[in-house]
N, C-alpha and C. Protein backbone atom coordinates (compact mmCIF):
# COMPACT_ATOMS: atom_id res chain seq x y z
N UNK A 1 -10.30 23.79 11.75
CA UNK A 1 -10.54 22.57 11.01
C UNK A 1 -9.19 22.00 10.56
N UNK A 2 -9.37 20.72 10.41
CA UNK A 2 -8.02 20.16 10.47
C UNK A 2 -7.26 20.51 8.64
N UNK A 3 -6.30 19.47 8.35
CA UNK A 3 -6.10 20.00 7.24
C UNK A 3 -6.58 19.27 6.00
N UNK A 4 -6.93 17.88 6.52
CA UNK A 4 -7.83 16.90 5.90
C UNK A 4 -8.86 16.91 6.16
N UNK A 5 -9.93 17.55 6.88
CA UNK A 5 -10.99 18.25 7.10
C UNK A 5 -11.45 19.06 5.91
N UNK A 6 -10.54 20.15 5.63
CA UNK A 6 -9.97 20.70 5.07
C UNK A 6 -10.60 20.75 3.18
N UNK A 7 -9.81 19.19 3.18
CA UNK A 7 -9.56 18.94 1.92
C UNK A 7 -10.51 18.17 1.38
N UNK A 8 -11.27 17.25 2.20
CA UNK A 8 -12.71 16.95 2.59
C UNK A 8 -13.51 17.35 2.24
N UNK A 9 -13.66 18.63 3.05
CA UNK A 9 -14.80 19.63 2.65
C UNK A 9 -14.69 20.11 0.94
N UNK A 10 -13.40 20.61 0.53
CA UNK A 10 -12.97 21.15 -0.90
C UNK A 10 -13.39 19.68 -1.96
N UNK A 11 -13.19 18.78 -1.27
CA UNK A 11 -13.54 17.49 -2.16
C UNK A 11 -14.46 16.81 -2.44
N UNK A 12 -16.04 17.66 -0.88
CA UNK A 12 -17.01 16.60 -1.49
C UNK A 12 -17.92 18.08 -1.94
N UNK A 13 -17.14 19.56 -1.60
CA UNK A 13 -18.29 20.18 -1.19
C UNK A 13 -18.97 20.67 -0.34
N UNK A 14 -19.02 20.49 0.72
CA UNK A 14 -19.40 20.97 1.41
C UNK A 14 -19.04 20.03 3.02
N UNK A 15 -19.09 21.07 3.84
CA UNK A 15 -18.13 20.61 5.62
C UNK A 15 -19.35 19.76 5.96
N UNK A 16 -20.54 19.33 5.66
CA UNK A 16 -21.26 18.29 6.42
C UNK A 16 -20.16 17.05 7.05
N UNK A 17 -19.77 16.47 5.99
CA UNK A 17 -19.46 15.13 5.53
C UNK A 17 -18.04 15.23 6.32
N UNK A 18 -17.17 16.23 6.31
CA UNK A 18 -16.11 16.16 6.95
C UNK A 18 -16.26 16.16 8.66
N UNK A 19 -17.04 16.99 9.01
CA UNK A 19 -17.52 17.61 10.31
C UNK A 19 -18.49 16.26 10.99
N UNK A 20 -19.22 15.44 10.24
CA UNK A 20 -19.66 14.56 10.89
C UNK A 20 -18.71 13.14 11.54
N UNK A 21 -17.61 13.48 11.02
CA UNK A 21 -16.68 12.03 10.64
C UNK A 21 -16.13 12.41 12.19
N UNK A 22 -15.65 11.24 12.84
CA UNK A 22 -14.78 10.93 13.86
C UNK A 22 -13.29 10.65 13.36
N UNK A 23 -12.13 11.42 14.16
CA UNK A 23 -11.22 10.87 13.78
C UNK A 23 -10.68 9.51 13.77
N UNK A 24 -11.30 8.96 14.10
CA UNK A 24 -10.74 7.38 13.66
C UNK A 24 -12.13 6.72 12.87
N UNK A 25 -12.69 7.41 12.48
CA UNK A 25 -13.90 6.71 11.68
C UNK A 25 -13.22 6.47 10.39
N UNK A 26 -13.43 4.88 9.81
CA UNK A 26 -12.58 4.77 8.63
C UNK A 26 -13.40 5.29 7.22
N UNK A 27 -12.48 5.74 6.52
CA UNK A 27 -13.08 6.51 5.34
C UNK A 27 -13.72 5.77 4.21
N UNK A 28 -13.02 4.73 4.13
CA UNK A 28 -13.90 3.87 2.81
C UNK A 28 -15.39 3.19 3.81
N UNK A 29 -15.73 2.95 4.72
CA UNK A 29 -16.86 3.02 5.10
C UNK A 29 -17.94 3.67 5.54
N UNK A 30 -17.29 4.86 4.95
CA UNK A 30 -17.80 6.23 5.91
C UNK A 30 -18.94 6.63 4.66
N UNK A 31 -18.55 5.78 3.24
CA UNK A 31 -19.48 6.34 2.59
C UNK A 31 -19.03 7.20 1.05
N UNK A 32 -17.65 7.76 1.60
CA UNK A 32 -16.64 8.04 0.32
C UNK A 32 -15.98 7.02 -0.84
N UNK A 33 -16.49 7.37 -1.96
CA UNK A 33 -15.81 6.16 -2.73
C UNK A 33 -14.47 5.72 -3.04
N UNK A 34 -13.79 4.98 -3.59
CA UNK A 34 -12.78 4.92 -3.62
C UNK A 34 -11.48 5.71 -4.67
N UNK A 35 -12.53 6.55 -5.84
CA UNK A 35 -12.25 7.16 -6.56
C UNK A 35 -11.98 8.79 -5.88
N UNK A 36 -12.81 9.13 -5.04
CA UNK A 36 -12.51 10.60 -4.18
C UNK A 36 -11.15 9.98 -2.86
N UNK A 37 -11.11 8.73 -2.73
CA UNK A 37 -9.75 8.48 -1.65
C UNK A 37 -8.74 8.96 -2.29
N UNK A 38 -8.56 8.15 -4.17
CA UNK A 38 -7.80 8.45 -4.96
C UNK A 38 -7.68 10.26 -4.75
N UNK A 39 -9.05 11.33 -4.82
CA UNK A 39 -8.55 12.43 -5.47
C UNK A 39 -8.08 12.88 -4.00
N UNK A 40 -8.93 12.46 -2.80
CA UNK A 40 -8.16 13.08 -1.29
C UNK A 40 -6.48 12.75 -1.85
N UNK A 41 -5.69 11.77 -1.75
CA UNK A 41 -4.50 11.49 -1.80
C UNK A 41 -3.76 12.87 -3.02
N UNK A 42 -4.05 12.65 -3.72
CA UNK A 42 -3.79 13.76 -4.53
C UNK A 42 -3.74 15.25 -4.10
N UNK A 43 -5.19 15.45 -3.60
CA UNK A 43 -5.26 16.53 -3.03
C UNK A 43 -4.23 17.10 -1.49
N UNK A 44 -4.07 16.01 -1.14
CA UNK A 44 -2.89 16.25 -0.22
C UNK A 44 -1.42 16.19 -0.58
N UNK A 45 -0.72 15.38 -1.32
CA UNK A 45 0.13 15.75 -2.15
C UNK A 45 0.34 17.10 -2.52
N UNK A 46 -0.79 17.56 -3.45
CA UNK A 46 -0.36 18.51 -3.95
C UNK A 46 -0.75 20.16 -3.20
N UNK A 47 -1.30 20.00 -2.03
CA UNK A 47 -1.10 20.84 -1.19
C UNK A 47 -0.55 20.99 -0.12
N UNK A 48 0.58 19.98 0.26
CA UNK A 48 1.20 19.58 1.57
C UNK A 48 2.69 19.44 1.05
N UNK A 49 2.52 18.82 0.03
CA UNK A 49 4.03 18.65 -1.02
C UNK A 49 4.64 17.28 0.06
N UNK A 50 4.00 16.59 0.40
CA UNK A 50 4.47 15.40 0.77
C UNK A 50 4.15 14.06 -0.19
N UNK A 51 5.22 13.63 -0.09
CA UNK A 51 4.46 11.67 -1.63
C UNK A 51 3.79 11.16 -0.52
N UNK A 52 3.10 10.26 -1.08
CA UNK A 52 1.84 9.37 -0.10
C UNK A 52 2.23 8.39 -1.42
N UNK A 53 3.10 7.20 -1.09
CA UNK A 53 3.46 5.85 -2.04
C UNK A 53 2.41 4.94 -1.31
N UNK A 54 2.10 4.39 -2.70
CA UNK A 54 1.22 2.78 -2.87
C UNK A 54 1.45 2.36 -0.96
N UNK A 55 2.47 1.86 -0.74
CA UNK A 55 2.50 1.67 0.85
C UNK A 55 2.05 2.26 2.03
N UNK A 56 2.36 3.32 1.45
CA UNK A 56 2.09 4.64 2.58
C UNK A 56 0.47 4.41 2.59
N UNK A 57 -0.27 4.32 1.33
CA UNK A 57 -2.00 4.39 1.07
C UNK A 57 -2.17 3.15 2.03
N UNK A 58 -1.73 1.81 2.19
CA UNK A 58 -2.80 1.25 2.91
C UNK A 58 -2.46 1.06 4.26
N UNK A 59 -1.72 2.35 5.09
CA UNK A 59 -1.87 2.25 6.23
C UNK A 59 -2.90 3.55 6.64
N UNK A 60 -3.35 4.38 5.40
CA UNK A 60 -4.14 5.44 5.87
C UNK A 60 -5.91 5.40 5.78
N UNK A 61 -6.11 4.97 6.69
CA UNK A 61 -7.67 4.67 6.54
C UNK A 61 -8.32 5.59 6.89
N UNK A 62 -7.83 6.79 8.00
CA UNK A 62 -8.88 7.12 9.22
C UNK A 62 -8.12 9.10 8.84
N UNK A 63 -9.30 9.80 9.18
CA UNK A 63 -8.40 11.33 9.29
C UNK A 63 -7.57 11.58 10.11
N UNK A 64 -7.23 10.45 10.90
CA UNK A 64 -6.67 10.54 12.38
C UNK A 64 -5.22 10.26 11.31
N UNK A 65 -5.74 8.71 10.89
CA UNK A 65 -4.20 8.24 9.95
C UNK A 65 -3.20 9.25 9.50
N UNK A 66 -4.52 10.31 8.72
CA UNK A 66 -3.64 11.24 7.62
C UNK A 66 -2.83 12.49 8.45
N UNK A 67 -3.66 12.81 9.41
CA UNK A 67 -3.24 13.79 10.40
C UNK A 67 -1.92 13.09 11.09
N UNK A 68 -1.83 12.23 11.20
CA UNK A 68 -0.98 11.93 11.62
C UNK A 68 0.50 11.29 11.06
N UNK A 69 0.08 11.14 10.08
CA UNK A 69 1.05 10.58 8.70
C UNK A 69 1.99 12.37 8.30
N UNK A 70 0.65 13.40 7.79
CA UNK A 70 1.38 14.52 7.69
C UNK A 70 2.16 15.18 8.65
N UNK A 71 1.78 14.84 10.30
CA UNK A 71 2.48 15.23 10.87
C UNK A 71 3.86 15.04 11.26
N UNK A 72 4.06 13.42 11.06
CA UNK A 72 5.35 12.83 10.90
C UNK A 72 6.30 13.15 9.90
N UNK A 73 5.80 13.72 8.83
CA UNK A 73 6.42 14.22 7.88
C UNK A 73 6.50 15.77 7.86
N UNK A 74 6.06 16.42 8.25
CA UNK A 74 6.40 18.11 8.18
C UNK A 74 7.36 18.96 8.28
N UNK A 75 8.54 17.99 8.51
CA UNK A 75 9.77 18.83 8.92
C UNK A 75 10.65 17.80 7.37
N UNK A 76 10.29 16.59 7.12
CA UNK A 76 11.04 15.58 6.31
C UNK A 76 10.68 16.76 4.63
N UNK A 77 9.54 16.77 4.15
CA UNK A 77 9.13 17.44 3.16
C UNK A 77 8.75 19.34 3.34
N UNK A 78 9.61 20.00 1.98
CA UNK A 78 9.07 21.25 1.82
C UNK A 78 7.79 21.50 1.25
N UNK A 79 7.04 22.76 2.05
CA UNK A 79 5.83 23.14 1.84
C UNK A 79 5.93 22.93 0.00
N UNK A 80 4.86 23.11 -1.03
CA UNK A 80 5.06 23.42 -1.84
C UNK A 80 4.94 25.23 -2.34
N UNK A 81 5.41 25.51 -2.97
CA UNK A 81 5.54 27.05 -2.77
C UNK A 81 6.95 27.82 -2.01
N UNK A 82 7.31 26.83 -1.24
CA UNK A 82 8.43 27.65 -0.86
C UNK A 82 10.04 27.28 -1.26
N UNK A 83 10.66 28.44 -1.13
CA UNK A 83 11.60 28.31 -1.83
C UNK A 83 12.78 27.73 -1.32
């Protein structure tokens, strides 16, 4: 499972909701409100240790987006936890 899959599942509860989604299925229509986008963003932050700025948020619509946003960044930002 991916890593926003992941965080998905930890965020609504349970892997239905993540596992049904297409990666390019966009998330604010998918049914998630805009207050759990808020806590996804967070929740990736603070388990990826990458910033996600005001800018960065409205190019990420899709799990594809985020997967692919973190991946561009994985070598730019340290894990959090490590030293």
């Amino acid at each position: 499972m991916s890593t926003i899959r992941e965080l998905l599942t930890e965020l609504t509860g349970t892997s239905e909701y993540a596992e049904k989604l297409a990666d390019d299925t966009d998330l604010a229509g998918s049914g998630i409100d805009s207050g759990d986008l808020v806590r996804l963003i967070l929740l990736v932050e603070q388990r990826t240790g990458v910033e996600i700025t005001a800018q960065d948020m409205e190019q990420l619509a899709t799990i594809g987006d985020y997967e692919r946003f973190l991946a561009d960044r994985a070598g730019a930002a340290p894990r959090q936890g490590s030293a």
